[in-house]
N, C-alpha and C. Protein backbone atom coordinates (compact mmCIF):
# COMPACT_ATOMS: atom_id res chain seq x y z
N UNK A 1 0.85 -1.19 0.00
CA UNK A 1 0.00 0.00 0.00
C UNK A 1 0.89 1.25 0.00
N UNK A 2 0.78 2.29 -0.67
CA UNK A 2 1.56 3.34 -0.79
C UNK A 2 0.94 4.81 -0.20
N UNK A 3 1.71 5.13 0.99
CA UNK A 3 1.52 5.83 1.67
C UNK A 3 1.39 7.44 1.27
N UNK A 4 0.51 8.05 1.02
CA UNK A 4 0.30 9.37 0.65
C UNK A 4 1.11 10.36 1.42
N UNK A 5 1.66 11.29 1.02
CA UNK A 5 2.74 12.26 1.95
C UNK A 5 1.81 13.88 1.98
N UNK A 6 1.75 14.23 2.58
CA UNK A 6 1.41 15.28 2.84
C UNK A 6 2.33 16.89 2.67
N UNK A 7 2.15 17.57 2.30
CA UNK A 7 3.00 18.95 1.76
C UNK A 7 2.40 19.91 2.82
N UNK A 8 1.99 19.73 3.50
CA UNK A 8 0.81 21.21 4.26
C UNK A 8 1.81 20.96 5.59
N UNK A 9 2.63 22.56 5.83
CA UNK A 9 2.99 22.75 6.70
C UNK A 9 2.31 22.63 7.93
N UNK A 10 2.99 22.20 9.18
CA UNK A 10 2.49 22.31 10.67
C UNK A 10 2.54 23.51 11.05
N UNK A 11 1.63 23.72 12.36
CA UNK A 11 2.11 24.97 12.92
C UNK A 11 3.31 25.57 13.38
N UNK A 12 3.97 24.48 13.94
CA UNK A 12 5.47 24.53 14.37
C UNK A 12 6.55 24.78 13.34
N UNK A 13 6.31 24.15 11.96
CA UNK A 13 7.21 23.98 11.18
C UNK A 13 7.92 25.37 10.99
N UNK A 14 9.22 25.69 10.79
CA UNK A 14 10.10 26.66 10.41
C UNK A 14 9.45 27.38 9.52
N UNK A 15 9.84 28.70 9.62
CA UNK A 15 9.15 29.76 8.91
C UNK A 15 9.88 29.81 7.26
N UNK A 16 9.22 29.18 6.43
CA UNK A 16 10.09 29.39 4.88
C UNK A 16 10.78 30.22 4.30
N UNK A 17 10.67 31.86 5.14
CA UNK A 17 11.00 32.71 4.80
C UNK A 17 12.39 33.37 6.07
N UNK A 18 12.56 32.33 6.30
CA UNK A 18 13.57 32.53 7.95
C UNK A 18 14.79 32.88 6.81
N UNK A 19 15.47 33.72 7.70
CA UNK A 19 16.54 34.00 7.11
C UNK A 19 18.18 33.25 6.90
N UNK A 20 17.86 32.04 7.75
CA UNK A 20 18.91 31.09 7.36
C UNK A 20 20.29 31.57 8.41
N UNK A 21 19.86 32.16 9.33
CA UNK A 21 21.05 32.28 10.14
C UNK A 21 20.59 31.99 11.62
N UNK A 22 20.94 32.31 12.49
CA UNK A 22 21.36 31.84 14.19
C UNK A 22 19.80 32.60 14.87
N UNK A 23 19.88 31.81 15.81
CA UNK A 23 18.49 32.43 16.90
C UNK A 23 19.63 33.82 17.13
N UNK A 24 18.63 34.81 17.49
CA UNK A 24 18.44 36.15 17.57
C UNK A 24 18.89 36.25 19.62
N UNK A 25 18.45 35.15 20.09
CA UNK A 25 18.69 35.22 21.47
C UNK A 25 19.88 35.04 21.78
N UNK A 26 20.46 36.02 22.83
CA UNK A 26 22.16 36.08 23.16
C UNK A 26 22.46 34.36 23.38
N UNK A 27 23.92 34.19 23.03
CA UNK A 27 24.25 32.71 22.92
C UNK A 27 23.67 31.70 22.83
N UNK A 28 22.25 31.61 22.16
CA UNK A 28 22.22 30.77 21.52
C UNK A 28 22.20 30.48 19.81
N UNK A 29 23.33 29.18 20.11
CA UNK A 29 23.69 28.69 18.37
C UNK A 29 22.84 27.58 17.68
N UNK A 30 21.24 27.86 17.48
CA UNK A 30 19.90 27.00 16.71
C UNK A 30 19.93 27.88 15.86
N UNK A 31 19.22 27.41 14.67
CA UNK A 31 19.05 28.05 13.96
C UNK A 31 17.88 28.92 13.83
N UNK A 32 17.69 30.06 13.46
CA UNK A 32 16.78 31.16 13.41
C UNK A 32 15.56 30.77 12.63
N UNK A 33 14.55 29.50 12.93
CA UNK A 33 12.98 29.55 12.10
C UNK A 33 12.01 30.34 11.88
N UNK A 34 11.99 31.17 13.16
CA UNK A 34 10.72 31.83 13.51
C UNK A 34 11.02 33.10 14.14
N UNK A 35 9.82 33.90 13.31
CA UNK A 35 9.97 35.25 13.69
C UNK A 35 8.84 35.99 14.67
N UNK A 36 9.63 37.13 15.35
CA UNK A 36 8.84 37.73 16.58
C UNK A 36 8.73 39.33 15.96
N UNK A 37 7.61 39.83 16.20
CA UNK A 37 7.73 40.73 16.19
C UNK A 37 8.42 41.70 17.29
N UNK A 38 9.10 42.87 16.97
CA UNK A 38 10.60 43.39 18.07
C UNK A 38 9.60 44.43 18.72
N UNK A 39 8.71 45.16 18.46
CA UNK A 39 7.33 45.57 19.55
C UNK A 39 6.55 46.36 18.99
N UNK A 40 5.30 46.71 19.49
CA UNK A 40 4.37 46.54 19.34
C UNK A 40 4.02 47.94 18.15
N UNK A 41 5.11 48.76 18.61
CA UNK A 41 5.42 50.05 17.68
C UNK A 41 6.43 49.09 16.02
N UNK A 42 6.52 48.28 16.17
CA UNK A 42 7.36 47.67 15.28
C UNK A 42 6.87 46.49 14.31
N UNK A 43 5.65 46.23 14.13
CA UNK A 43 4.87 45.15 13.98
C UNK A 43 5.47 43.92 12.68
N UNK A 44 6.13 44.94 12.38
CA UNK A 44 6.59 44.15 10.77
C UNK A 44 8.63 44.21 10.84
N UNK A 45 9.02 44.57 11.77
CA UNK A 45 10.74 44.29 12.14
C UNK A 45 10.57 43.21 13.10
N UNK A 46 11.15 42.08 12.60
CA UNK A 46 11.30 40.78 13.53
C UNK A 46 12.47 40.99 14.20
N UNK A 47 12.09 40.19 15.14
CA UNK A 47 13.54 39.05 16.10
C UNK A 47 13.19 37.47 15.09
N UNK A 48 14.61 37.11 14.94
CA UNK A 48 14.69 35.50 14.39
C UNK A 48 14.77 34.44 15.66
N UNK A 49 13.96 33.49 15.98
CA UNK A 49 14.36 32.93 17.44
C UNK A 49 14.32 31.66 16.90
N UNK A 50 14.85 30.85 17.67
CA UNK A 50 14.65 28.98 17.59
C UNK A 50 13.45 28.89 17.86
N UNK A 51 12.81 27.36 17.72
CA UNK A 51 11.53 27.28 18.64
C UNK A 51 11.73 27.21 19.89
N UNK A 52 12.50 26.96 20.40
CA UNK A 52 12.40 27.14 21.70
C UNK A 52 12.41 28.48 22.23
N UNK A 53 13.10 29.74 21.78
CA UNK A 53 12.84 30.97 22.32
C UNK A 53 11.97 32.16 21.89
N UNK A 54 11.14 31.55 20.81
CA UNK A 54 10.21 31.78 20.02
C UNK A 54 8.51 31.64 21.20
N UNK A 55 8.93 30.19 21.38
CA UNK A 55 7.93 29.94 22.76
C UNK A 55 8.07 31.03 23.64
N UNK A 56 9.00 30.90 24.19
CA UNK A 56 9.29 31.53 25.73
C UNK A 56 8.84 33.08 25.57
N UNK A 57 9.37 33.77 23.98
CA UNK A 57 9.73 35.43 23.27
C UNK A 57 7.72 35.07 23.72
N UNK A 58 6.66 33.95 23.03
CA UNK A 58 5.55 34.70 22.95
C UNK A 58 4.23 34.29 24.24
N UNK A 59 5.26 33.76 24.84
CA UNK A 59 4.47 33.16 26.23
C UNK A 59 4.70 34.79 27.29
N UNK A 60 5.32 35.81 26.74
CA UNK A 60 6.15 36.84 27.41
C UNK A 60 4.78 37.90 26.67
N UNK A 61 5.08 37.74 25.35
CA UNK A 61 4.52 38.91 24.64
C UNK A 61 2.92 39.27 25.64
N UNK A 62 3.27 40.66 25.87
CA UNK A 62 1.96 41.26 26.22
C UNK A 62 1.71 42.76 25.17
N UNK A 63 0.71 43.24 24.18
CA UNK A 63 0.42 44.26 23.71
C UNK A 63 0.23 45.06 24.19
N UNK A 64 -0.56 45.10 24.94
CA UNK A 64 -0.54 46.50 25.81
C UNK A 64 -0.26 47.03 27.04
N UNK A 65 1.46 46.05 27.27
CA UNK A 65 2.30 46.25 28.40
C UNK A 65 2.73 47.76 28.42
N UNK A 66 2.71 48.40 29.48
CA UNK A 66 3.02 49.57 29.47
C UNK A 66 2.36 50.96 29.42
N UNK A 67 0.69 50.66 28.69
CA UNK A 67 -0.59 51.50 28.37
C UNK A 67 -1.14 51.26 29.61
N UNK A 68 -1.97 52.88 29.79
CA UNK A 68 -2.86 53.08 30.82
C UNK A 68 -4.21 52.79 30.47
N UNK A 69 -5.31 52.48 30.86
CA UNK A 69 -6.42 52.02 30.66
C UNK A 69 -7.06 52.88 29.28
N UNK A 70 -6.75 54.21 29.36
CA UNK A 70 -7.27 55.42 28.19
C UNK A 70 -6.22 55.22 27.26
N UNK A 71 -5.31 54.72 27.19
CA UNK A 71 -4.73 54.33 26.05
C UNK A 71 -5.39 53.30 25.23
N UNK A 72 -5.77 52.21 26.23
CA UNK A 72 -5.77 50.75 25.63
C UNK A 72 -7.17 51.21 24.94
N UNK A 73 -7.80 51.59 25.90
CA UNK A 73 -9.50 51.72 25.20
C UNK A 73 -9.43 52.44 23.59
N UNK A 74 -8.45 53.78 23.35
CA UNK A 74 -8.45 54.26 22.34
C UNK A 74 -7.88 53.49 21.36
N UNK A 75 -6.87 52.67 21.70
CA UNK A 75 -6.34 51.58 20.70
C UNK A 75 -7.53 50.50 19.87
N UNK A 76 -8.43 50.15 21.09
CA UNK A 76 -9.61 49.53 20.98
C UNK A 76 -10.49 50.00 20.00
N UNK A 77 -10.84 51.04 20.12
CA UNK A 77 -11.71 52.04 19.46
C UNK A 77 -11.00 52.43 18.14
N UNK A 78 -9.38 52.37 18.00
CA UNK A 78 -9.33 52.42 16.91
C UNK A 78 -9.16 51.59 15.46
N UNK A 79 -9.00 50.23 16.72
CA UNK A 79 -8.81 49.03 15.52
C UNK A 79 -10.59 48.26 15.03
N UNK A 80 -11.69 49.13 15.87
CA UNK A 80 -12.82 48.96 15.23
C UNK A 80 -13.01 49.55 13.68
N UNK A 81 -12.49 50.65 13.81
CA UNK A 81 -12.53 51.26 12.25
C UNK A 81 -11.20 50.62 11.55
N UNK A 82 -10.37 49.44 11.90
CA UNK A 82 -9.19 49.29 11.10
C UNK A 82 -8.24 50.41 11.32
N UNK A 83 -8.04 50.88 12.35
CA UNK A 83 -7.45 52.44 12.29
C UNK A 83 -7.27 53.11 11.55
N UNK A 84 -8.37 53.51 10.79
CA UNK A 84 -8.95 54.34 9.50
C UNK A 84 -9.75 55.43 10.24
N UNK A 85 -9.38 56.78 9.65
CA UNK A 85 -9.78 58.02 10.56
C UNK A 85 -11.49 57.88 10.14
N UNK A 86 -12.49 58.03 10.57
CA UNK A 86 -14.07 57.93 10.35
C UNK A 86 -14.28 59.41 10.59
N UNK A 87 -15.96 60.08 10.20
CA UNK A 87 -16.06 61.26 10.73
C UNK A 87 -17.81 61.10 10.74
N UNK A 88 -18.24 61.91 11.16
CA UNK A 88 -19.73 61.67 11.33
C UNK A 88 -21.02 61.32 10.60
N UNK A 89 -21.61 60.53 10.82
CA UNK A 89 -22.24 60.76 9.63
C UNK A 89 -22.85 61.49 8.75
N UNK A 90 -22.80 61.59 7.06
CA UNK A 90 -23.70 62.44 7.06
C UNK A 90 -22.41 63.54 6.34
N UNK A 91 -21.42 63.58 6.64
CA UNK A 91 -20.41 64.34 6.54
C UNK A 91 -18.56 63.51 5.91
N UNK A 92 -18.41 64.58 4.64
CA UNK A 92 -17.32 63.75 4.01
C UNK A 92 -16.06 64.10 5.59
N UNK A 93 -15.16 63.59 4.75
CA UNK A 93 -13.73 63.46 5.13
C UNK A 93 -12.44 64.26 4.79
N UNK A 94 -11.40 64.76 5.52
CA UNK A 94 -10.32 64.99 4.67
C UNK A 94 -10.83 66.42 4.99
N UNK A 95 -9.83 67.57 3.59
CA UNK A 95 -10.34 68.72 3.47
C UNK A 95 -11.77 68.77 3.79
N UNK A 96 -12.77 68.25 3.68
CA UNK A 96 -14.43 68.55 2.94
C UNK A 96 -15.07 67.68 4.57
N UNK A 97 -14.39 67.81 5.70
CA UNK A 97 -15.29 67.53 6.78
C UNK A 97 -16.27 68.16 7.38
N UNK A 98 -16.30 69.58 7.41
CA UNK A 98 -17.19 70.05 7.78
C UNK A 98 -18.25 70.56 6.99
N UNK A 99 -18.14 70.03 5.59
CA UNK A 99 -18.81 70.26 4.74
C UNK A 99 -20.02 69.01 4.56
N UNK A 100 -21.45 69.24 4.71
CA UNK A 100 -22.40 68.35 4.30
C UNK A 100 -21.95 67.27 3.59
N UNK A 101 -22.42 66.04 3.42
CA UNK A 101 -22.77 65.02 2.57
C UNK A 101 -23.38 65.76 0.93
N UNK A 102 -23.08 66.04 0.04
CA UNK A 102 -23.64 66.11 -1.61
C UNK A 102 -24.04 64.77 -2.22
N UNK A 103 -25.21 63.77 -2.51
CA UNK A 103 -25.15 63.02 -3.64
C UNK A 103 -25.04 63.72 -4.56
N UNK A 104 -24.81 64.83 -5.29
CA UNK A 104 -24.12 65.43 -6.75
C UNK A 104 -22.64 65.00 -6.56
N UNK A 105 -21.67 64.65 -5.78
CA UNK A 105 -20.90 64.77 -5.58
C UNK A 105 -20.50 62.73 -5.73
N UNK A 106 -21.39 62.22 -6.06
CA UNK A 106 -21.42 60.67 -5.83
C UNK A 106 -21.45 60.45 -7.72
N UNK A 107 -20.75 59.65 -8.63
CA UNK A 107 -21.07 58.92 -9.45
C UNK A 107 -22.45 58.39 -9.44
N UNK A 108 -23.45 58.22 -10.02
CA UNK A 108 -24.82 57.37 -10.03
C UNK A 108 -24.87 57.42 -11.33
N UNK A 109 -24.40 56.60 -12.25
CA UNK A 109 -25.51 56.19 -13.67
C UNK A 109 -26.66 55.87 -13.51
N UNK A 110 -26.97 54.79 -13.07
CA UNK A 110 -28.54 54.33 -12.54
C UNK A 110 -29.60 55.48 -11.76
N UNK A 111 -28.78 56.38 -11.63
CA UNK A 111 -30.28 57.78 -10.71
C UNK A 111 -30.31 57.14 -9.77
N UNK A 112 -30.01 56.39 -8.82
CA UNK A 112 -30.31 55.87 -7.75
C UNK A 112 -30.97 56.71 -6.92
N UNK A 113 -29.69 57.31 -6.68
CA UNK A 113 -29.79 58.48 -5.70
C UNK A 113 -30.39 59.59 -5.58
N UNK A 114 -30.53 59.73 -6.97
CA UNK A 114 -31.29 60.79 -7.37
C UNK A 114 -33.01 60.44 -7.14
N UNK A 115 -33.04 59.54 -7.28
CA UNK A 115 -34.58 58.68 -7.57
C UNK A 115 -34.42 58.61 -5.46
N UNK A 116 -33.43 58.63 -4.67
CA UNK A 116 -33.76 58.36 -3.01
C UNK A 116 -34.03 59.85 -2.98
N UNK A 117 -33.43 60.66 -3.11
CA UNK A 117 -33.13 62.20 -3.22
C UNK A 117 -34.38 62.74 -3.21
N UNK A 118 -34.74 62.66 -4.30
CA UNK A 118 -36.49 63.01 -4.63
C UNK A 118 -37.40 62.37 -3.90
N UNK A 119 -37.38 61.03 -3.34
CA UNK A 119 -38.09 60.31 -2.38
C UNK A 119 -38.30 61.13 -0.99
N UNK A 120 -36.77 61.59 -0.92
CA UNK A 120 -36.98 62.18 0.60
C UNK A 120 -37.42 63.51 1.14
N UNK A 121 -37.25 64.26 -0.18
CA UNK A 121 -37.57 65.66 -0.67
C UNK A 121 -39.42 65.99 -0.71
N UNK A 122 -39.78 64.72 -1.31
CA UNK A 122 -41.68 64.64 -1.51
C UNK A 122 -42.06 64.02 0.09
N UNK A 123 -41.09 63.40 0.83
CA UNK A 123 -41.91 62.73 2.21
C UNK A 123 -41.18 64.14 3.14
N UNK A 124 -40.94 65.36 3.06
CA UNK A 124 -41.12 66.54 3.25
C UNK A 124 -41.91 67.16 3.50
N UNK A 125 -41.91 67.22 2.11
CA UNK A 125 -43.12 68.15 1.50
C UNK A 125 -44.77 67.47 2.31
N UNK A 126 -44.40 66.22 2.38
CA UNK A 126 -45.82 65.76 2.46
C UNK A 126 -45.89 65.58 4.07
N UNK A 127 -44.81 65.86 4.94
CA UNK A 127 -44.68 65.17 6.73
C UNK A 127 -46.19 66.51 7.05
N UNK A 128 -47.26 65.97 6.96
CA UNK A 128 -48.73 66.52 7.57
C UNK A 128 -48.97 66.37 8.82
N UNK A 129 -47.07 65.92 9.60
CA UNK A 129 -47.57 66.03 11.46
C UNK A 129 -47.68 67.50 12.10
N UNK A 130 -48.42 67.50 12.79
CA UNK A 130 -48.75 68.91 13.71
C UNK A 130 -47.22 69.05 14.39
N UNK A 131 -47.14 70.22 13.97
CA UNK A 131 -45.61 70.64 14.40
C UNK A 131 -45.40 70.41 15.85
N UNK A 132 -45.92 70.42 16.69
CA UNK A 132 -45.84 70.29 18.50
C UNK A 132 -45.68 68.59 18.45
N UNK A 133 -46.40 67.77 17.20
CA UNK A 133 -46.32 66.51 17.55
C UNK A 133 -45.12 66.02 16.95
N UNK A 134 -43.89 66.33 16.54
CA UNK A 134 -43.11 65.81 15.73
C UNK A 134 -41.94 65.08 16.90
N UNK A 135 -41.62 65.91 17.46
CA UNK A 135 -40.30 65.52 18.21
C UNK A 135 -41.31 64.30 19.12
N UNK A 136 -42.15 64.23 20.04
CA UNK A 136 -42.80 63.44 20.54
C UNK A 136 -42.95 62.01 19.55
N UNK A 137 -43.29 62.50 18.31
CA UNK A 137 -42.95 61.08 17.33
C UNK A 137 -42.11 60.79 16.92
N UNK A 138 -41.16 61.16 16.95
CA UNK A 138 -39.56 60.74 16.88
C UNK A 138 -39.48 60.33 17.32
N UNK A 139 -39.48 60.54 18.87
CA UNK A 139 -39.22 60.00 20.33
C UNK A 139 -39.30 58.59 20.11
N UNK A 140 -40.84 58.34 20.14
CA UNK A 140 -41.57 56.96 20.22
C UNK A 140 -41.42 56.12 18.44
N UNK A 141 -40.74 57.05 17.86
CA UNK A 141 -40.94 56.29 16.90
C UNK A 141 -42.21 55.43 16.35
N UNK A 142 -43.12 56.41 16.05
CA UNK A 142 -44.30 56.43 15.70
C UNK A 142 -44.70 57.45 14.46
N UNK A 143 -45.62 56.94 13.73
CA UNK A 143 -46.21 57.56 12.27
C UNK A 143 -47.16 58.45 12.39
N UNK A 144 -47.37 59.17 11.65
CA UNK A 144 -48.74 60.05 11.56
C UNK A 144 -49.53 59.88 10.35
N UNK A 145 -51.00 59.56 10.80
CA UNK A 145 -51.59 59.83 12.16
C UNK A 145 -51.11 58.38 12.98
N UNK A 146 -51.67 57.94 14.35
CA UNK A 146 -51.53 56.72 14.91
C UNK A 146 -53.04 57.02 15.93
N UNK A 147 -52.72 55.70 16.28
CA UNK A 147 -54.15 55.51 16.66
C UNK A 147 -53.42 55.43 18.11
N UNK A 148 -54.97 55.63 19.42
CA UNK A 148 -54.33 55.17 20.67
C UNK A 148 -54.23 53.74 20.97
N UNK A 149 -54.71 53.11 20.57
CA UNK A 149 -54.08 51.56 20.75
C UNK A 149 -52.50 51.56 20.43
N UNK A 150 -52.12 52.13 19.23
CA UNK A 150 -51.03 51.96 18.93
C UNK A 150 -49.94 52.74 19.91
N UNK A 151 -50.76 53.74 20.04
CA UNK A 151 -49.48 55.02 21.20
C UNK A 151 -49.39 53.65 22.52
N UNK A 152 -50.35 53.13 22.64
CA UNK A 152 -50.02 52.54 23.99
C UNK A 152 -49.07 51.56 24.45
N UNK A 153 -49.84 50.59 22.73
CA UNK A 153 -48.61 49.32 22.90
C UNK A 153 -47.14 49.82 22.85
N UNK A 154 -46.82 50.91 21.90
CA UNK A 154 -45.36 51.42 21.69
C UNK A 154 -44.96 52.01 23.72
N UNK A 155 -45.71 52.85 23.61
CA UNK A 155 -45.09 53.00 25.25
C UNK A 155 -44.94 52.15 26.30
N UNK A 156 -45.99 50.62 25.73
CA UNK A 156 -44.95 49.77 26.95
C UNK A 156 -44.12 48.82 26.87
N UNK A 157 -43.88 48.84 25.15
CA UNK A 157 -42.53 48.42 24.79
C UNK A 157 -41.83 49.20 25.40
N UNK A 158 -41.47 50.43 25.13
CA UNK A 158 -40.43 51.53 25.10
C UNK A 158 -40.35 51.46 26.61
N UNK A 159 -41.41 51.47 27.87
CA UNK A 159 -41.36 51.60 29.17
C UNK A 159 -40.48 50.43 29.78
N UNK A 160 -41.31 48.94 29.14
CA UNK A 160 -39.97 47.81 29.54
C UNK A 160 -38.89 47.74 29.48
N UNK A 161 -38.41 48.56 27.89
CA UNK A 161 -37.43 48.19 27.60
C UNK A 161 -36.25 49.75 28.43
N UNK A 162 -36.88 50.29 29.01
CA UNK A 162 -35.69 51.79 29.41
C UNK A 162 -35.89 51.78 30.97
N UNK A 163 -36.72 50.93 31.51
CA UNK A 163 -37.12 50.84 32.58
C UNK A 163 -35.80 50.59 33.71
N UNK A 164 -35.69 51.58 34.54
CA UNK A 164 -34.27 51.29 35.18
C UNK A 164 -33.77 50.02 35.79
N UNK A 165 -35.27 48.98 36.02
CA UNK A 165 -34.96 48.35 37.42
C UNK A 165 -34.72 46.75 35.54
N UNK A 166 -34.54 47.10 34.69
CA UNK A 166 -34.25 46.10 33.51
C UNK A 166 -33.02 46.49 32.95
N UNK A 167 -32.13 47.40 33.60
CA UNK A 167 -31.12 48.14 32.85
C UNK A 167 -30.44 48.62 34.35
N UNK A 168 -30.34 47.89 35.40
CA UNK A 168 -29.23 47.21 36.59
C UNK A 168 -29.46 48.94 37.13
N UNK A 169 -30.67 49.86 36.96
CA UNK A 169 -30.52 51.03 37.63
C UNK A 169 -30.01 52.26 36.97
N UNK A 170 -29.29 51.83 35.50
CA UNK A 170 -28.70 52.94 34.91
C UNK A 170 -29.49 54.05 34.64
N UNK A 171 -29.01 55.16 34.85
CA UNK A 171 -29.63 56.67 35.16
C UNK A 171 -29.69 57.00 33.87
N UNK A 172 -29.14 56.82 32.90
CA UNK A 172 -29.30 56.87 31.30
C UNK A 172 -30.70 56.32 31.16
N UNK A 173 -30.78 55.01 31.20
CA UNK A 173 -32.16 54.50 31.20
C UNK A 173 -33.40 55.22 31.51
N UNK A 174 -32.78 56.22 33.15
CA UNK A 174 -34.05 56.72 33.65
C UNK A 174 -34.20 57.80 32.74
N UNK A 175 -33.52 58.79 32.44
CA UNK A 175 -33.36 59.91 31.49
C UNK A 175 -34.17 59.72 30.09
N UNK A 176 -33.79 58.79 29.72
CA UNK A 176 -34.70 57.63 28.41
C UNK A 176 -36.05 57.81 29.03
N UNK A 177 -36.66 57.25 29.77
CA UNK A 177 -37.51 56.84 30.18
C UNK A 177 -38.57 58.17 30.60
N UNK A 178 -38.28 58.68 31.08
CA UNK A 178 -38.45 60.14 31.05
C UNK A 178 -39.17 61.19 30.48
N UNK A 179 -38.14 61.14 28.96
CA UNK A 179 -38.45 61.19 28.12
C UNK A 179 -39.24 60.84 27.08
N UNK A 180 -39.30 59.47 27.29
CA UNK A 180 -40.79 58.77 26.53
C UNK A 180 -42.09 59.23 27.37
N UNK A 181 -41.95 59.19 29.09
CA UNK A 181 -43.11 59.90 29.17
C UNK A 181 -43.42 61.15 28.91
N UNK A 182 -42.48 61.59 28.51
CA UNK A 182 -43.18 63.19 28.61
C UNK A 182 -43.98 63.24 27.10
N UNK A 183 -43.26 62.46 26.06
CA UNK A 183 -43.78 62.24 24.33
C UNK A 183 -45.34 61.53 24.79
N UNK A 184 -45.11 60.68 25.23
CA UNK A 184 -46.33 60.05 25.60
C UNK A 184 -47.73 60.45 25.74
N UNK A 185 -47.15 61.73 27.30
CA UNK A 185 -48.23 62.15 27.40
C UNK A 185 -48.98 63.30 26.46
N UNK A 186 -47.49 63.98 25.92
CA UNK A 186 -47.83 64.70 24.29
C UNK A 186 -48.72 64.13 23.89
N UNK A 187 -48.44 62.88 23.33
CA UNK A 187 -49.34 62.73 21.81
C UNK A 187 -50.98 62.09 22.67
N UNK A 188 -50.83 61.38 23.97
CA UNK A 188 -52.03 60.79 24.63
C UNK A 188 -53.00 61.99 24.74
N UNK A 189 -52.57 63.31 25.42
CA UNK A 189 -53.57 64.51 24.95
C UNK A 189 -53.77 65.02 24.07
N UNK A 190 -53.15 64.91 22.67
CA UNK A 190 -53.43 65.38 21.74
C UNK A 190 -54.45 64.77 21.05
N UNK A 191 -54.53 62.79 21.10
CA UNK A 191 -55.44 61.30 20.62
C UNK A 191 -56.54 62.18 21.68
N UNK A 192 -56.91 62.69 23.09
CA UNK A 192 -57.78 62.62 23.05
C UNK A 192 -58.26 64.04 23.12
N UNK A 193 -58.12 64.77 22.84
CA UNK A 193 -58.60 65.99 22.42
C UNK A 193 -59.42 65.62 21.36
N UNK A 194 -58.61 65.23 20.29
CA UNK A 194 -59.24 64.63 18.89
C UNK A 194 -60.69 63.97 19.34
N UNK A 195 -60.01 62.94 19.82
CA UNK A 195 -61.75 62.19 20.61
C UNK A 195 -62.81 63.05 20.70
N UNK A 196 -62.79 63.38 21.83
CA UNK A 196 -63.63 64.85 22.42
C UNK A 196 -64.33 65.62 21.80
N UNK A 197 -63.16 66.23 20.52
CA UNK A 197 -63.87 67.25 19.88
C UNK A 197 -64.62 66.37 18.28
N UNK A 198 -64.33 65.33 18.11
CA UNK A 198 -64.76 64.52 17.20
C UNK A 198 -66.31 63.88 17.77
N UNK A 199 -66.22 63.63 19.14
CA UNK A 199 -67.67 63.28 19.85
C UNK A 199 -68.42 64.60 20.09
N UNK A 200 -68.18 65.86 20.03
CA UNK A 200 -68.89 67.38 20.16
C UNK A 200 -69.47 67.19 18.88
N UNK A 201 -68.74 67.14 17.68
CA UNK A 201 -69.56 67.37 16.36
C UNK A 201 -70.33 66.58 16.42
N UNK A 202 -69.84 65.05 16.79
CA UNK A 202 -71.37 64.02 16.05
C UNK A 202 -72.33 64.57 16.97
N UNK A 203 -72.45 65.19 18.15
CA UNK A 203 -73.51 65.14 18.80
C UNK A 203 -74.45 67.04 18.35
């Protein structure tokens, strides 16, 4: 029976690209397989080590030896974006940051944008909420008109879910919460005013 051999390096196996000379660690004479990075400011200049001091070099390695907690977090925060500078939304980059977002300023063959552009321009023109009721429907994230069944169920989603004693007490939560009542009771007197004066006419 003829035994199949395998070509797929191990994890351990010597680095192919080792430079063919001596471990990097004082007196010792192994040969150099494997590479370390020399720190953390250095990511791409190796140390050449044997395996054996290769082990020891990454049983040692700590990244953010030496950083204070507001360091590490910003490091954190910056390898979410790939440490690629971001800016708000809504707003380019570079020279042109404090300058608005333009779709004229976007390639579109297809009108895409142009065709969202105009979409958002006519649901403008057409937002028929009573100006006192707008921010209150933001709030709750609610449509106009809405019915009170609907104001209600949304406020006790929104009440469970910001409710301090479901959110370990956080004062953010209560602030949230707060705030939905105060929208709440907005739009709940406004549903029944409507009522009221809608039951005056029929009668």
């Amino acid at each position: 029976m003829m035994i199949r051999r395998t070509t797929r390096h191990r994890a351990f196996d010597p680095d192919p690209d080792a430079p063919g000379r001596l471990c990097d660690m004082p007196d010792c004479t192994a040969p150099a397989g494997y590479r370390a990075p020399r720190s953390r400011d250095s990511l791409h200049e190796y140390w050449w080590f044997c395996l054996a001091h290769v082990r020891e070099y990454n049983a040692r390695w700590d990244f953010y030896k030496g950083m204070n907690p507001g360091q590490i977090e910003a490091h954190l925060r910056a390898d979410v974006s790939w440490n690629r500078p971001s800016w708000r939304l809504g707003h380019l980059g570079g020279a042109q940051a404090a300058r608005a977002f333009e779709e004229d300023a976007v390639l579109d063959p297809l009108g895409l944008l142009n065709g969202a552009a105009a979409r958002r321009s006519s649901a403008r023109k057409a937002d028929q909420r009573p100006a006192d009721l707008r921010q209150p429907l933001d709030t709750l994230g609610l449509p106009w008109p809405v019915s009170m069944q609907e104001l209600k169920t949304r406020y006790k989603t929104l009440a469970r879910r910001h409710h301090p004693d479901a959110n370990g007490g956080d004062r953010a939560a209560e602030e949230r919460l707060k705030t939905i009542n105060v929208a709440y009771t907005a739009l709940r007197s406004h549903l029944q005013g409507q009522r009221q004066a809608g039951l005056a006419e029929a009668g």
